[in-house]
C-alpha atoms as a PDB file:
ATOM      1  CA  UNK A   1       0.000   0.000   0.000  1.00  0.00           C
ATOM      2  CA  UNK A   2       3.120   2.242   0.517  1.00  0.00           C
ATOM      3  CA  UNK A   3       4.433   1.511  -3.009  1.00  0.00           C
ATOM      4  CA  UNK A   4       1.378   2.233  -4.050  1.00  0.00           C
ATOM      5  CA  UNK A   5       0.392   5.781  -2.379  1.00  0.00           C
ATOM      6  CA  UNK A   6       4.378   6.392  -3.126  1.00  0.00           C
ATOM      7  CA  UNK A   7       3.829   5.720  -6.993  1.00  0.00           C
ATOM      8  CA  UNK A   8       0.489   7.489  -6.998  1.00  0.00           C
ATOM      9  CA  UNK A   9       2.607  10.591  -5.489  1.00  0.00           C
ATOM     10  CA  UNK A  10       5.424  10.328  -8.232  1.00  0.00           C
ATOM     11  CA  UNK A  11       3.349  10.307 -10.843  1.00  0.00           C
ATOM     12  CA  UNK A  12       1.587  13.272  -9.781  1.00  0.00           C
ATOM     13  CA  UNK A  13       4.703  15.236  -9.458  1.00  0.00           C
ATOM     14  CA  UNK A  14       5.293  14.466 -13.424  1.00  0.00           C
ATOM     15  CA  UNK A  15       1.923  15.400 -14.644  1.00  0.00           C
ATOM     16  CA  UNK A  16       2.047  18.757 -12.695  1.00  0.00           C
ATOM     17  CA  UNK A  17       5.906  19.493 -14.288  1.00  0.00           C
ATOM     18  CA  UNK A  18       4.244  18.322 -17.467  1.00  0.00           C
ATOM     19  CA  UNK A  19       1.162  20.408 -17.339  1.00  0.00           C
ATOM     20  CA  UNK A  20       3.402  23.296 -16.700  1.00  0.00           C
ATOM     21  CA  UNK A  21       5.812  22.123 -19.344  1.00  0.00           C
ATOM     22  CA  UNK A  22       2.941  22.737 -21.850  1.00  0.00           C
ATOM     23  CA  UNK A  23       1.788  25.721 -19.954  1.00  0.00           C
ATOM     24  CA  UNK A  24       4.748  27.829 -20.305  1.00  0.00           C
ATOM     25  CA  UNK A  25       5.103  26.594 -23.350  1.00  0.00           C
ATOM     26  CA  UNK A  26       1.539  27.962 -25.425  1.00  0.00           C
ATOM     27  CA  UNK A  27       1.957  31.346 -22.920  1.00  0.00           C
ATOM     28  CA  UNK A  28       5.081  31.404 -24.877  1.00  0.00           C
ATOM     29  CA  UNK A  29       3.540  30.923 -28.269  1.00  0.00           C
ATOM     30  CA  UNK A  30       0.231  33.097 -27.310  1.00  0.00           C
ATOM     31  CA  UNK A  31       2.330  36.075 -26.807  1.00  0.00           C
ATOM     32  CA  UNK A  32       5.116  35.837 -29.067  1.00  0.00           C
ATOM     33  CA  UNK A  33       4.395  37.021 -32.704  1.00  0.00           C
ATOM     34  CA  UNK A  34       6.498  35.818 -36.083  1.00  0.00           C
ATOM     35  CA  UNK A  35       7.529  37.500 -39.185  1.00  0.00           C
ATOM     36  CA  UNK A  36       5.899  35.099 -41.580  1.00  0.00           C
ATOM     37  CA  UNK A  37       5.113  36.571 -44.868  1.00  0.00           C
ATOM     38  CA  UNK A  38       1.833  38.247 -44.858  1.00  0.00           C
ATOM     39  CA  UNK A  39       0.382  34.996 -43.329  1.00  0.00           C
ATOM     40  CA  UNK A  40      -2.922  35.016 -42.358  1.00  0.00           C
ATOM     41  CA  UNK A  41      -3.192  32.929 -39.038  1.00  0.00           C
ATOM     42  CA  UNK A  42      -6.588  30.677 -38.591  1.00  0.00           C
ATOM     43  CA  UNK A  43      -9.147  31.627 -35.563  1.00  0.00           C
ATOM     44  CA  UNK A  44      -8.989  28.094 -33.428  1.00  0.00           C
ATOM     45  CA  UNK A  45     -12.889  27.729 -34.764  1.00  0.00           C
ATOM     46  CA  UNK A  46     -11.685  27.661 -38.058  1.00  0.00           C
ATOM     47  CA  UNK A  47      -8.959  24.967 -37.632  1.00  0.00           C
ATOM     48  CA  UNK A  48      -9.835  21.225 -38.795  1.00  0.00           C
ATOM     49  CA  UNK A  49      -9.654  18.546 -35.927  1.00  0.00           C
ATOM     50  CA  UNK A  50      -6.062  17.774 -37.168  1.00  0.00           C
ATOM     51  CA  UNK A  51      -5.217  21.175 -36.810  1.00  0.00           C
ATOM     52  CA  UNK A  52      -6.259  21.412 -33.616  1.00  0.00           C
ATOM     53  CA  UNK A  53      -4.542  18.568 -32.262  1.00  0.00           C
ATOM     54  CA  UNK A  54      -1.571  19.734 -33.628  1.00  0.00           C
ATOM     55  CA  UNK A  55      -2.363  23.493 -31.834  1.00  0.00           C
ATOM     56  CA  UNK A  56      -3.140  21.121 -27.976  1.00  0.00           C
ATOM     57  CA  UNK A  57       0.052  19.497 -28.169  1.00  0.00           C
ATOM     58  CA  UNK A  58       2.677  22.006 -30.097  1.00  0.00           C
ATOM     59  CA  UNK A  59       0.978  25.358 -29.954  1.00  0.00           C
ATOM     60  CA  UNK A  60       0.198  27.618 -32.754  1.00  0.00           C
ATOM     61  CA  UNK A  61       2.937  29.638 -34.385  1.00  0.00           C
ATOM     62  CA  UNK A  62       1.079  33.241 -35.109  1.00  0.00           C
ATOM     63  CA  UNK A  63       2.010  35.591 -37.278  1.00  0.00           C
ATOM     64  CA  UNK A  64       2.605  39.267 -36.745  1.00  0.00           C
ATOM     65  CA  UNK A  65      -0.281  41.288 -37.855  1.00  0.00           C
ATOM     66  CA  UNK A  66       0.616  43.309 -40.829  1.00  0.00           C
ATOM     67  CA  UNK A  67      -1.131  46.443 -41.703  1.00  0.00           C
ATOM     68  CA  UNK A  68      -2.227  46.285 -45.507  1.00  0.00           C
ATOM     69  CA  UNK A  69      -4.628  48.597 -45.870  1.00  0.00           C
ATOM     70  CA  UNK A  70      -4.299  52.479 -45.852  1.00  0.00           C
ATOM     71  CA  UNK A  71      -6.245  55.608 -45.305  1.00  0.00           C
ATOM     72  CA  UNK A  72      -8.067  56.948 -48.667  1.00  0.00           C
ATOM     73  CA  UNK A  73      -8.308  60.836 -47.097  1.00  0.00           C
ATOM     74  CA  UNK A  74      -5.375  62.848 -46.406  1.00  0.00           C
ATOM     75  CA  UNK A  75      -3.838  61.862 -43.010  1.00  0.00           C
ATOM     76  CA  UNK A  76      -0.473  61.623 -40.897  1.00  0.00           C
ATOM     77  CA  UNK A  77       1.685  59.091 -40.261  1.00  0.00           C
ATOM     78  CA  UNK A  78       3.251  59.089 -36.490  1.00  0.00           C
ATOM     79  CA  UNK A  79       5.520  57.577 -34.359  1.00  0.00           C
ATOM     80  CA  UNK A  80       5.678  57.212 -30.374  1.00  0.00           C
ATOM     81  CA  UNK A  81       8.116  55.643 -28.688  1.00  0.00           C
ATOM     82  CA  UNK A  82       7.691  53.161 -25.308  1.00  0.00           C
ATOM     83  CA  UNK A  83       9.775  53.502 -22.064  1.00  0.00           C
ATOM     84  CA  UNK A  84      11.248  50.252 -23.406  1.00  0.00           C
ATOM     85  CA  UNK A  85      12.237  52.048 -26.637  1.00  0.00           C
ATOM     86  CA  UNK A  86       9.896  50.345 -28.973  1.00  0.00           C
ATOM     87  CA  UNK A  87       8.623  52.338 -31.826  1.00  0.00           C
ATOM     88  CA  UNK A  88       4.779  52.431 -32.315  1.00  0.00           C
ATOM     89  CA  UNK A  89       2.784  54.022 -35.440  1.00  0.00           C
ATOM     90  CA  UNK A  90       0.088  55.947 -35.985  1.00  0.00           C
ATOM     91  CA  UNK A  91      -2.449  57.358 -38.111  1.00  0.00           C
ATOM     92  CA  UNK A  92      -3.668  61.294 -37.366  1.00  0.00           C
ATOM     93  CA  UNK A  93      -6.962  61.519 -39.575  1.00  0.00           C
ATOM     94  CA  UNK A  94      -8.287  65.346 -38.908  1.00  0.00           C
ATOM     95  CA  UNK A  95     -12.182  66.010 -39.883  1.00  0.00           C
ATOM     96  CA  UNK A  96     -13.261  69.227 -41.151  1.00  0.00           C
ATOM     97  CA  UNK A  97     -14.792  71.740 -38.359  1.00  0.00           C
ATOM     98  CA  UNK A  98     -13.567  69.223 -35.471  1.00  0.00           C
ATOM     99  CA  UNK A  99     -15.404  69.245 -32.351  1.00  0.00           C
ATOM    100  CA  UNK A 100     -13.055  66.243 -30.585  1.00  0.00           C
ATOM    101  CA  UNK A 101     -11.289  63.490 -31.558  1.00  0.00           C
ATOM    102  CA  UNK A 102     -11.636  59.920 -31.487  1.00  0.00           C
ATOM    103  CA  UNK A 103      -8.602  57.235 -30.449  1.00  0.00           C
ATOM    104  CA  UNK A 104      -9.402  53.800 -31.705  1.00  0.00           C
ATOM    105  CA  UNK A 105      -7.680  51.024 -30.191  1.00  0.00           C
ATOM    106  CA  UNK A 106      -7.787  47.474 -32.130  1.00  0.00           C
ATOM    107  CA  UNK A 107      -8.244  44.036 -30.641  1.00  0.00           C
ATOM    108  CA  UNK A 108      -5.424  40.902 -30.023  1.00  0.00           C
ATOM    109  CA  UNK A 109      -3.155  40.093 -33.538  1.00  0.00           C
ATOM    110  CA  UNK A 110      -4.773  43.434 -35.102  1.00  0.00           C
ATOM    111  CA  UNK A 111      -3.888  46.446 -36.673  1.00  0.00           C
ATOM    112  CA  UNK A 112      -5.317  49.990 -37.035  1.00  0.00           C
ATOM    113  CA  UNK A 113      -5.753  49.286 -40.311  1.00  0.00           C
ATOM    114  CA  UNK A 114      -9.116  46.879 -39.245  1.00  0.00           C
ATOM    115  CA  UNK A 115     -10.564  50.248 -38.038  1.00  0.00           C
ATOM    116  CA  UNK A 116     -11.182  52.316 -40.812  1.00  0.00           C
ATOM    117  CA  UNK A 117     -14.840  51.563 -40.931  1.00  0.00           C
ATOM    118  CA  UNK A 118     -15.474  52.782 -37.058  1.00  0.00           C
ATOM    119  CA  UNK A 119     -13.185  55.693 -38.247  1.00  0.00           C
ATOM    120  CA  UNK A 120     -14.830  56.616 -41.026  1.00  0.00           C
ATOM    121  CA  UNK A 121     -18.107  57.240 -39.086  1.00  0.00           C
ATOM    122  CA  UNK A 122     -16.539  59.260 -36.585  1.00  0.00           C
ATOM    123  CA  UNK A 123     -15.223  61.561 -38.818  1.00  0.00           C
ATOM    124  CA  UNK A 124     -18.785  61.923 -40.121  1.00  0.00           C
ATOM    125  CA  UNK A 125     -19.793  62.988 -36.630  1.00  0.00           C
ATOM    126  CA  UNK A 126     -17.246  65.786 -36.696  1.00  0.00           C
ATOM    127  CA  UNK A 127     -14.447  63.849 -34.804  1.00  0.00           C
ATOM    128  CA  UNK A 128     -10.896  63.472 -35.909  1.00  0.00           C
ATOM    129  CA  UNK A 129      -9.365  60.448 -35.296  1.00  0.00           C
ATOM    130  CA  UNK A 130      -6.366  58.863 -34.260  1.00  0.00           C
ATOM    131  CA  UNK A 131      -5.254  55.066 -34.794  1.00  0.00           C
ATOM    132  CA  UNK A 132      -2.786  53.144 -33.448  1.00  0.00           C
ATOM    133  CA  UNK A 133      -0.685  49.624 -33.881  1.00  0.00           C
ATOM    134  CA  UNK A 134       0.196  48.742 -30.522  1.00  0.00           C
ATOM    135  CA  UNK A 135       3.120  47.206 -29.768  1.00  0.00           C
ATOM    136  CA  UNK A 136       4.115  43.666 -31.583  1.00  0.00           C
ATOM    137  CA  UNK A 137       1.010  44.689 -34.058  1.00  0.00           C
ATOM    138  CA  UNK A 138       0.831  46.048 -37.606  1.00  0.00           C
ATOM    139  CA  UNK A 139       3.787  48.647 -38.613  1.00  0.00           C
ATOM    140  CA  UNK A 140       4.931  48.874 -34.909  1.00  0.00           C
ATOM    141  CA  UNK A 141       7.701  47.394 -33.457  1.00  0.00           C
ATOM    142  CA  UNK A 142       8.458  44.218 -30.912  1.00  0.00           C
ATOM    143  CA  UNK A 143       7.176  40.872 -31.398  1.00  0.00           C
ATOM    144  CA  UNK A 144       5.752  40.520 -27.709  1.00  0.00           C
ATOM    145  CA  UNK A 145       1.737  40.659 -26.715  1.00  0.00           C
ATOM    146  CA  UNK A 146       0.578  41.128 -22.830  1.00  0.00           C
ATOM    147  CA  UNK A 147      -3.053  41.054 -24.272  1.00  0.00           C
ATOM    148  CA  UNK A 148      -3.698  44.173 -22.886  1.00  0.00           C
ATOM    149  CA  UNK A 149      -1.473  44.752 -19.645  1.00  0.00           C
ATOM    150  CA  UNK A 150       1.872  46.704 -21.075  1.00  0.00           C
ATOM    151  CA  UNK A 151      -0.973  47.727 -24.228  1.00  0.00           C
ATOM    152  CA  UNK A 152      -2.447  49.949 -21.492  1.00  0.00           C
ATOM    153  CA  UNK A 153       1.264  51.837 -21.758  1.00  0.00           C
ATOM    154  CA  UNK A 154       0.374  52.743 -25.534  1.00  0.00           C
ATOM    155  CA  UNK A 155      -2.995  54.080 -24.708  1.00  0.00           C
ATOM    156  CA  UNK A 156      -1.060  56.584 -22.423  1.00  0.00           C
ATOM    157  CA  UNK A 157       0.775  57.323 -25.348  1.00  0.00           C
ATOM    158  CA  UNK A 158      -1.807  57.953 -27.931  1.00  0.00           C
ATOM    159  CA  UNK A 159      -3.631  60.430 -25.408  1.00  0.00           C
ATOM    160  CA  UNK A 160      -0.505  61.930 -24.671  1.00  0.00           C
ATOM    161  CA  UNK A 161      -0.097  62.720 -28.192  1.00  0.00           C
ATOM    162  CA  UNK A 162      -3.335  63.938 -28.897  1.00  0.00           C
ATOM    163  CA  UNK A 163      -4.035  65.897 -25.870  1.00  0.00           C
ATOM    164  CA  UNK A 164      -0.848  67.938 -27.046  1.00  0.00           C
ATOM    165  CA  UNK A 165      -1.988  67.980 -30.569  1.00  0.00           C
ATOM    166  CA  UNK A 166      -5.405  69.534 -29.166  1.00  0.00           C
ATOM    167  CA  UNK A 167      -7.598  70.919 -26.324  1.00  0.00           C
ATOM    168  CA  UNK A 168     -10.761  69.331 -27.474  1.00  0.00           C
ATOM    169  CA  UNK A 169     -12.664  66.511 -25.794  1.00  0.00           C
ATOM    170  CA  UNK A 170     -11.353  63.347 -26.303  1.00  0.00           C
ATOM    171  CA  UNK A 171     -12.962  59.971 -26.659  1.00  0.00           C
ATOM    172  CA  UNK A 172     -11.070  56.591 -26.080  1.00  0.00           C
ATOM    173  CA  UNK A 173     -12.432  53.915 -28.538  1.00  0.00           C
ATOM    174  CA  UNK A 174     -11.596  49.803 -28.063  1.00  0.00           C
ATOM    175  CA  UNK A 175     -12.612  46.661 -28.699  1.00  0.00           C
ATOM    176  CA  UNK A 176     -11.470  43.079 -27.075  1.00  0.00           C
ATOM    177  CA  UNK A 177      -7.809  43.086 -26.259  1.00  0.00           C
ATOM    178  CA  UNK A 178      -8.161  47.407 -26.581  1.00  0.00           C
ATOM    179  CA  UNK A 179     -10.956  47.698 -24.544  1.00  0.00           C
ATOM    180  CA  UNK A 180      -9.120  46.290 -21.392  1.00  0.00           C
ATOM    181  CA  UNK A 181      -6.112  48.545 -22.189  1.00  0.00           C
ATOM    182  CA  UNK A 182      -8.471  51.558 -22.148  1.00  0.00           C
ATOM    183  CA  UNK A 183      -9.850  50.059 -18.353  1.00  0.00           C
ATOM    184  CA  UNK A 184      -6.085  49.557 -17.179  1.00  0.00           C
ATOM    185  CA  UNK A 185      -4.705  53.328 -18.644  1.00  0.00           C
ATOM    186  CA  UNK A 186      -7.804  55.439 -17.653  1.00  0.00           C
ATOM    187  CA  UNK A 187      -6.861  54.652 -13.999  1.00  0.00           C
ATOM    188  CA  UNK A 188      -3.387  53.743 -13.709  1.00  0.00           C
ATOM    189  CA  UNK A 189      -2.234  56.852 -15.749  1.00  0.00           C
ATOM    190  CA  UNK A 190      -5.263  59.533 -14.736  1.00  0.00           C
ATOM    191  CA  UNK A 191      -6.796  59.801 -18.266  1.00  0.00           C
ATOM    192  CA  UNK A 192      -9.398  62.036 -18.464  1.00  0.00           C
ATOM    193  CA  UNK A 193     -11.214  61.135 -21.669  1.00  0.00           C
ATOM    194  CA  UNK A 194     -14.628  63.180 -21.841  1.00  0.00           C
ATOM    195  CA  UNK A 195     -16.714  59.569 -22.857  1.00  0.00           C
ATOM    196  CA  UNK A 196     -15.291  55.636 -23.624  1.00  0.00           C
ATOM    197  CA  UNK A 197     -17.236  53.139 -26.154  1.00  0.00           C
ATOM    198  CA  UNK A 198     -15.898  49.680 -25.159  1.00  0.00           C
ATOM    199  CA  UNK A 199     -16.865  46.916 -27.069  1.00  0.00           C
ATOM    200  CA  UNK A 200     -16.463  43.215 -25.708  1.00  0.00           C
ATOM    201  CA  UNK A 201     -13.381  43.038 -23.111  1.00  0.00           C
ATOM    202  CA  UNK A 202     -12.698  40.110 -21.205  1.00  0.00           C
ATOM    203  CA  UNK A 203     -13.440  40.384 -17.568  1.00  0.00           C
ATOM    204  CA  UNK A 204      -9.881  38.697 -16.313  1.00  0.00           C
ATOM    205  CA  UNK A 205      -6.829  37.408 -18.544  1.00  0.00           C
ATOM    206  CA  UNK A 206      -7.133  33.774 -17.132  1.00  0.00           C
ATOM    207  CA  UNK A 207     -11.167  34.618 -18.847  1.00  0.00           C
ATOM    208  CA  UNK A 208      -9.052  35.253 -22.026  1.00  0.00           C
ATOM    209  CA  UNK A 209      -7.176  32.301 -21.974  1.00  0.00           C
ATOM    210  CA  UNK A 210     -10.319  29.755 -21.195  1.00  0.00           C
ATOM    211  CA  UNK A 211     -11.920  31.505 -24.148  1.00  0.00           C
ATOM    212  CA  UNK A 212      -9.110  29.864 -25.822  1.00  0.00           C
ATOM    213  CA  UNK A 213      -9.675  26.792 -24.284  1.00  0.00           C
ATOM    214  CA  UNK A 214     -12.452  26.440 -24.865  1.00  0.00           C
ATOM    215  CA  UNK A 215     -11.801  26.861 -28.728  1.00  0.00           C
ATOM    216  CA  UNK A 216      -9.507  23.923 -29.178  1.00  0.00           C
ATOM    217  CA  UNK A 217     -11.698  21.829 -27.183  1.00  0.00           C
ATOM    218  CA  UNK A 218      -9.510  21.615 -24.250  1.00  0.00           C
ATOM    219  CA  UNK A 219     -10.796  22.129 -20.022  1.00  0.00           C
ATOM    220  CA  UNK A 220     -10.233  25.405 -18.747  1.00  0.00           C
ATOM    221  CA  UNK A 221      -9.508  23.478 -15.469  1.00  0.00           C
ATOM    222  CA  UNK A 222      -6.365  24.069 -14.851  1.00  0.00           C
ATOM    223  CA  UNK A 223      -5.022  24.668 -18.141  1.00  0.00           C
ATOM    224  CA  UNK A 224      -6.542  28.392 -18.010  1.00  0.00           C
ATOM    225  CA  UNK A 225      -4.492  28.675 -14.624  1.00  0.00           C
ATOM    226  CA  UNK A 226      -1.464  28.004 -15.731  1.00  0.00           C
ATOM    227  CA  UNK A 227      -1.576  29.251 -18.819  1.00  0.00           C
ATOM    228  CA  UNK A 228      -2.237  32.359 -17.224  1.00  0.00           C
ATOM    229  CA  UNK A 229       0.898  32.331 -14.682  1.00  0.00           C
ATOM    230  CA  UNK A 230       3.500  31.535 -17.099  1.00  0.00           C
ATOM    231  CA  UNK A 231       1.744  33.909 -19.455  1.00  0.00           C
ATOM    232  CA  UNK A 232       2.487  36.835 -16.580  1.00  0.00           C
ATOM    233  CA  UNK A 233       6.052  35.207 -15.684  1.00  0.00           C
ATOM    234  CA  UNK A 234       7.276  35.087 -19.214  1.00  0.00           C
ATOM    235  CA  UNK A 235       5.661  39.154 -19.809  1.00  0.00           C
ATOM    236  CA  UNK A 236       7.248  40.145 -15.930  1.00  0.00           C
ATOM    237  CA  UNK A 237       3.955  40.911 -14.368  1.00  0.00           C
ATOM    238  CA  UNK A 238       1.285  38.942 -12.001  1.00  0.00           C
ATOM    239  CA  UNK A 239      -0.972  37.367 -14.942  1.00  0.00           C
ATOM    240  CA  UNK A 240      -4.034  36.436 -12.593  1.00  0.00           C
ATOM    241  CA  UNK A 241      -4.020  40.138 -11.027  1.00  0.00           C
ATOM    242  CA  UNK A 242      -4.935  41.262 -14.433  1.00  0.00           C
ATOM    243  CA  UNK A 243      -8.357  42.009 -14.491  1.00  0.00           C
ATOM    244  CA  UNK A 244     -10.623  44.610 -16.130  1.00  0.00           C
ATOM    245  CA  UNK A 245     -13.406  44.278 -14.564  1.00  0.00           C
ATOM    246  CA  UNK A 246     -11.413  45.610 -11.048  1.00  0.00           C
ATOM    247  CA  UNK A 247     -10.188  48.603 -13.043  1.00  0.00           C
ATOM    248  CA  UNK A 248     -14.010  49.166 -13.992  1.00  0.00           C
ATOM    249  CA  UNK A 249     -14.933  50.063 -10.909  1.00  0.00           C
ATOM    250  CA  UNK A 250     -12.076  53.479 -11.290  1.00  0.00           C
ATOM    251  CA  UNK A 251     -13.951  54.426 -14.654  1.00  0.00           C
ATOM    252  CA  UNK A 252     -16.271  57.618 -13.550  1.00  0.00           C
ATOM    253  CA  UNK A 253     -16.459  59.065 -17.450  1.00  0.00           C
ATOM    254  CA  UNK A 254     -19.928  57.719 -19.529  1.00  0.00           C
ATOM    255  CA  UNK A 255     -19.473  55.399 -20.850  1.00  0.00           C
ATOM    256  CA  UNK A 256     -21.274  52.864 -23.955  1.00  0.00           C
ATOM    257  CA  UNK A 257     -20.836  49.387 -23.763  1.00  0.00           C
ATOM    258  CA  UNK A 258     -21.358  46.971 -26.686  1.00  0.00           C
ATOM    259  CA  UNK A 259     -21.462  42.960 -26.935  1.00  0.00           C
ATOM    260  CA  UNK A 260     -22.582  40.684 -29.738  1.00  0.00           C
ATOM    261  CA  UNK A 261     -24.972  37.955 -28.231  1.00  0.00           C
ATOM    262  CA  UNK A 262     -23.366  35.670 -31.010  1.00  0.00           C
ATOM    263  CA  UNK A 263     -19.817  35.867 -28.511  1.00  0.00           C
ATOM    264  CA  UNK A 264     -18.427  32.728 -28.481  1.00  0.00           C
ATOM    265  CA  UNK A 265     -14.951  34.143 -26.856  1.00  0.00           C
ATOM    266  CA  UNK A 266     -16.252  36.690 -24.384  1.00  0.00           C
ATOM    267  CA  UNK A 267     -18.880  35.131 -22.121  1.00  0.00           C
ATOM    268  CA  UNK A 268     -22.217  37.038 -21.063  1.00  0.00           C
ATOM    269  CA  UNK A 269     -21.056  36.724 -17.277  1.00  0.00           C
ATOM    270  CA  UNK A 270     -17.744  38.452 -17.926  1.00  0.00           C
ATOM    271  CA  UNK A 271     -19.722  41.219 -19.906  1.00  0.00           C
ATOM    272  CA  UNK A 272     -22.413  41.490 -17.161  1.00  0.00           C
ATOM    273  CA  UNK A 273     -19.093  41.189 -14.210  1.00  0.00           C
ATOM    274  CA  UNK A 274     -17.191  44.188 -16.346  1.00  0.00           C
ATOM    275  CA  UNK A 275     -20.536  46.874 -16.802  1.00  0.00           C
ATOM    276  CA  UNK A 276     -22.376  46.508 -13.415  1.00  0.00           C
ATOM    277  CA  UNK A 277     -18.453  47.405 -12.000  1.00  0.00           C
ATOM    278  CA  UNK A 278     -18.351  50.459 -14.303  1.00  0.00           C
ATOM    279  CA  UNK A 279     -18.154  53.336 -11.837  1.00  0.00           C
ATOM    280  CA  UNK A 280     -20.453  55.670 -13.591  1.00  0.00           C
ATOM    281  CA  UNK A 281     -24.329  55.844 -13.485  1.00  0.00           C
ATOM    282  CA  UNK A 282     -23.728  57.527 -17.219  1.00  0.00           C
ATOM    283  CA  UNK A 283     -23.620  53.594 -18.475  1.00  0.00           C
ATOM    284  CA  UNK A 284     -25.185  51.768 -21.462  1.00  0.00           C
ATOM    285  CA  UNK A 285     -25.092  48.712 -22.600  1.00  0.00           C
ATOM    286  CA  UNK A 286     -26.426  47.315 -25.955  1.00  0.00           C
ATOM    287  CA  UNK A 287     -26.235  44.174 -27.220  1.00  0.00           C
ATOM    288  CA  UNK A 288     -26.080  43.419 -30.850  1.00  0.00           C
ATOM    289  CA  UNK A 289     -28.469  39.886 -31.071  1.00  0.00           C
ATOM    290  CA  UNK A 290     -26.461  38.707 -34.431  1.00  0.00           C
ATOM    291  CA  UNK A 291     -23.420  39.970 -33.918  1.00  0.00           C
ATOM    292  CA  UNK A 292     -20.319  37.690 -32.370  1.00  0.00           C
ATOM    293  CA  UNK A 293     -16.980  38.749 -31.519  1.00  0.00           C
ATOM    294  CA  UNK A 294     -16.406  41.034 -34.108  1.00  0.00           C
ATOM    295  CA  UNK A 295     -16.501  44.809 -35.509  1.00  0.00           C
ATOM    296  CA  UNK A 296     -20.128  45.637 -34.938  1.00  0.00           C
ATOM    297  CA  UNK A 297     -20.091  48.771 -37.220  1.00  0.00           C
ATOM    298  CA  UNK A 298     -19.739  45.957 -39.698  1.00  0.00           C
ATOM    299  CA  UNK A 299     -22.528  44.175 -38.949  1.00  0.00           C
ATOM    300  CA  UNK A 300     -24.879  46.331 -37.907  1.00  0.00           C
ATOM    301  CA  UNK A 301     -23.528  49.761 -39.162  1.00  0.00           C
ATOM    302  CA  UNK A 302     -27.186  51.399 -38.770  1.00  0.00           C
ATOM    303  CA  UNK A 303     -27.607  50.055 -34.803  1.00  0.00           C
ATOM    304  CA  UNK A 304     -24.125  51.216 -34.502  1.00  0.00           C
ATOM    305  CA  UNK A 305     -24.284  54.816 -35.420  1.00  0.00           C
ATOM    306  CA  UNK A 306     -27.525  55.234 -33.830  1.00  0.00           C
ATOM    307  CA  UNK A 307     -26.143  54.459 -30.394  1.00  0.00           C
ATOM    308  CA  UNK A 308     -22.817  56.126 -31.030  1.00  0.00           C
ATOM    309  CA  UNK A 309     -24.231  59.208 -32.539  1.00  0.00           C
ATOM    310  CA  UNK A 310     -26.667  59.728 -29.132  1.00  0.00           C
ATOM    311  CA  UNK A 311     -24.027  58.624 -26.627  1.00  0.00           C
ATOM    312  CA  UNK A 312     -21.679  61.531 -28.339  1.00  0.00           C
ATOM    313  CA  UNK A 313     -24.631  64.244 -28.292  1.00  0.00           C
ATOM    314  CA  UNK A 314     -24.591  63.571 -24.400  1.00  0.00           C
END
């Protein structure tokens, strides 16, 4: 019986150095973009059950985003630079007779070159706007992804730039993997942004990471866990402390709130967790019934501008 419980111990020991074998190794590959071509990398729902086998055991090598399209109007190239000394670009997009500007602020293996759409409709409002690649994404520079937690540095950067550029009211603009950078900055760096429209952000990184769990088919228990550690270990920062719906509760601005009911990555919990934390009574949230994780103006462009055109007007 000694053997036995002594054996059952042992081989305990090497499935938890395993598990975190495999852990450390997909937070690696999750946050670590490749040069690779122009490649366009598949969304786990779109793999084939080969494919995602392959993904379980050896992790997915992603390409870096790369930002193909371009602005049609007349705009203005720019470029920030981290404490770190990466350099990040931007678009400046002014709009005739101004009364504010816009910062849009694109979602995990994006670019701002996804955004023109959203951007194009906020000109029409009478807002300039400004885009930006964050770090590891599109024409900026690094390779490394914290899904949002070093991405809230960038935001500081983007209002910094702006604010200096001009005294109007500013609104911050995000979706997914933006929208928690906007919830970490506004806080951490005192933004003052007059109004934020936040569409789907996960509640907590370890959310993010069952999301992907849950799209190759594998248990969130404990993989999400320790996926999430090494995640924060590898990046130099406490993974599971990561969470925007804590930073929700610092957010006093108005603020509109959008999620598709479609969501298969961002759960209705985490959405309901991350807007009844929202510190502001000046809240909305609408839900798009067709819509999944996705760019809403897309797929409902006349719901869209409805609710962003009366939120602004406020």
């Amino acid at each position: 019986m000694k053997r036995f419980f002594k054996r059952l111990a042992w081989t305990c020991v090497v499935l938890f150095i395993l598990l975190n074998i495999i852990g450390a190794f997909h937070a690696w590959k999750f946050t670590h973009f490749y040069e690779d071509g122009g490649r366009r990398n598949k969304l786990p729902e779109q793999m084939s059950t080969g494919e995602k086998i392959k993904t379980i055991l050896f992790g997915v090598r992603i390409a870096k985003s790369a930002t193909t399209s371009f602005p049609l109007v007349p705009y203005e190239t720019v470029l920030l630079h981290t404490a770190g000394g990466l350099r990040l670009e931007g678009w400046w997009i002014p709009a005739k007779a101004a009364k504010g500007t816009v910062i849009l602020f694109h979602g995990y293996n994006g670019n701002k070159g996804s955004l023109f759409p959203e951007a194009d409709r906020f000109r029409s409002l009478g807002y300039n706007t400004f885009l930006l690649d964050f770090r590891a994404h599109g024409n900026s520079e690094g390779y490394t992804c914290s899904v949002g937690y070093k991405e809230a540095e960038d935001v500081k950067l983007a209002w910094d730039y702006v604010k200096e550029k001009s005294n109007q009211p500013i609104i911050l603009w995000g979706v997914s993997m933006g929208a928690a950078a906007i919830l970490k900055a506004v806080p951490e760096y005192g933004l003052t942004p007059k109004q934020l429209i936040l569409q789907c952000p996960f509640a907590t990184l370890t959310d993010a990471v069952k999301s992907r769990m849950r799209s190759v088919h594998l248990p969130a228990f404990p993989f999400s866990q320790i996926l999430t550690f090494w995640g924060g270990v590898e990046q130099g920062f406490w993974g599971a402390g990561f969470k925007p719906e804590r930073y929700a509760r610092q957010i006093h601005m108005p603020v509109l709130y959008f999620y598709g009911k479609q969501d298969i990555r961002v759960m209705p919990q985490e959405t309901q967790e991350v807007f009844s934390h929202l510190g502001t009574r000046q809240k909305k949230l609408y839900i798009f019934p067709n819509a999944g994780h996705q760019s809403f103006c897309g797929k409902d462009s006349v719901a869209w501008m409805k609710e962003v055109s009366a939120f602004l007007q406020q």
